[in-house]
C-alpha atoms as a PDB file:
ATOM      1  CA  UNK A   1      20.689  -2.872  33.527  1.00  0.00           C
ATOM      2  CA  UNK A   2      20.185   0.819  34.101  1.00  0.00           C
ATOM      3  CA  UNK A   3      21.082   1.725  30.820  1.00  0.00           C
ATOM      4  CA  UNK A   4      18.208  -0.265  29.558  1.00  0.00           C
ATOM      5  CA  UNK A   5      15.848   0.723  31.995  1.00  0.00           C
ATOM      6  CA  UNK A   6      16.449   4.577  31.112  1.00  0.00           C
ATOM      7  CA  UNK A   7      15.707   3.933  27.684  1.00  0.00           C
ATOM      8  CA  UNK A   8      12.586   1.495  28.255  1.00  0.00           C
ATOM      9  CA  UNK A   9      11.607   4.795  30.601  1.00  0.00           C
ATOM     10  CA  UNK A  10      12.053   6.688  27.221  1.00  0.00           C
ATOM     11  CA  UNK A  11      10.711   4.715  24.900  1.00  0.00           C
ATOM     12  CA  UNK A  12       7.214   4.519  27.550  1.00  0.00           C
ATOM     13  CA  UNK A  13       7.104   8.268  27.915  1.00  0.00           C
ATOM     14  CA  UNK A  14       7.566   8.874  23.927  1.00  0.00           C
ATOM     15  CA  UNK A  15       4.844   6.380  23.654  1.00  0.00           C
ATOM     16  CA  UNK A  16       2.415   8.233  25.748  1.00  0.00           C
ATOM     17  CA  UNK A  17       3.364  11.121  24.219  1.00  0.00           C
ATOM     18  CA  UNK A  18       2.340   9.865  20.574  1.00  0.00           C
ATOM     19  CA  UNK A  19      -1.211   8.758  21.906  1.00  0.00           C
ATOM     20  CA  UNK A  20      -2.131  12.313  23.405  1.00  0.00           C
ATOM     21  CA  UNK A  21      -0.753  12.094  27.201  1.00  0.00           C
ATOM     22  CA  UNK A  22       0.922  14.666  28.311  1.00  0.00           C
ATOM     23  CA  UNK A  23       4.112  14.076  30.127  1.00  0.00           C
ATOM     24  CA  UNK A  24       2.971  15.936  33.562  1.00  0.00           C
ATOM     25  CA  UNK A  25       2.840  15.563  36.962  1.00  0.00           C
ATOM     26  CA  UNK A  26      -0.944  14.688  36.645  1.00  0.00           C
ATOM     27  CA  UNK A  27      -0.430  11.980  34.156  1.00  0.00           C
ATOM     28  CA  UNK A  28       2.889  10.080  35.810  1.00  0.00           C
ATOM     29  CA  UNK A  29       1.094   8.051  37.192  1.00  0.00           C
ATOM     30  CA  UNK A  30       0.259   6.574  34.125  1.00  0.00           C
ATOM     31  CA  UNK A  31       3.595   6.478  32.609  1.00  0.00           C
ATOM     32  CA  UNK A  32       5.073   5.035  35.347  1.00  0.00           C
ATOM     33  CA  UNK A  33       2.388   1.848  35.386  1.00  0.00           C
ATOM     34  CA  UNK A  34       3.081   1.452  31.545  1.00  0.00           C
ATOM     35  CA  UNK A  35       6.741   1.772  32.976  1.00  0.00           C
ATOM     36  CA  UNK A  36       6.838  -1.134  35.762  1.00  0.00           C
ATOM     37  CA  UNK A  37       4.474  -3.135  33.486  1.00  0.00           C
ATOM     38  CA  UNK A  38       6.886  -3.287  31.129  1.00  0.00           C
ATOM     39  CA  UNK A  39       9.629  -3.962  33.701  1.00  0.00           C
ATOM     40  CA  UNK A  40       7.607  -7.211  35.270  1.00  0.00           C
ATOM     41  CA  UNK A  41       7.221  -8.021  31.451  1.00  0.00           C
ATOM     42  CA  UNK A  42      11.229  -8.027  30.672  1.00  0.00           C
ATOM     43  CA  UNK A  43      11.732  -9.103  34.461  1.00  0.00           C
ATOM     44  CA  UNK A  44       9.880 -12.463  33.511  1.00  0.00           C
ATOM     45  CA  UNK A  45      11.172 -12.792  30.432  1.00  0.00           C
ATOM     46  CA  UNK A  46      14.522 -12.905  31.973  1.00  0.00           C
ATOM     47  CA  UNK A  47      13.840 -15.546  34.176  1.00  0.00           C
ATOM     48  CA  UNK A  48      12.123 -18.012  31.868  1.00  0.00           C
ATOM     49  CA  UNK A  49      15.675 -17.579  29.413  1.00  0.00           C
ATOM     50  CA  UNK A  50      17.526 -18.233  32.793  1.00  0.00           C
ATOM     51  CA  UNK A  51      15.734 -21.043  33.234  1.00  0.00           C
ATOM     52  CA  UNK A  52      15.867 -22.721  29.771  1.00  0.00           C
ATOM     53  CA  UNK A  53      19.802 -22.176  30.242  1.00  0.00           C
ATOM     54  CA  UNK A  54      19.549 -24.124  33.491  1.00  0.00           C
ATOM     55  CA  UNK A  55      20.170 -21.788  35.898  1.00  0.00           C
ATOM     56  CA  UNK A  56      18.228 -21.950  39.286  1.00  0.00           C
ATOM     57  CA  UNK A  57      16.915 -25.263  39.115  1.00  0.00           C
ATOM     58  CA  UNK A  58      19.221 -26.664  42.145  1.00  0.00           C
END
């Protein structure tokens, strides 16, 4: 899972990078909340598929 979360951590800060924020102490604040919102994102899409598969439903 690290692996991914690196590159998701990437992918954000490239992002924010293409729309004009610098990547700065000032402005990591708003990289990381792109960051974790994307993490609660995946995070629930996770546990909807784990779901459908019939996992934690005892």
């Amino acid at each position: 899972m690290l692996p991914i979360l690196k590159r998701d951590l990437y992918e954000t800060k490239e992002a924010c990078i293409a729309k004009g924020i610098d990547f700065n102490v000032k402005n990591i604040k708003i990289i990381f909340a792109k960051f974790f919102l994307l993490l609660i994102t995946k995070v629930n899409q996770l546990e909807e598929s784990l779901i459908a598969k019939g996992y934690g439903n005892e």
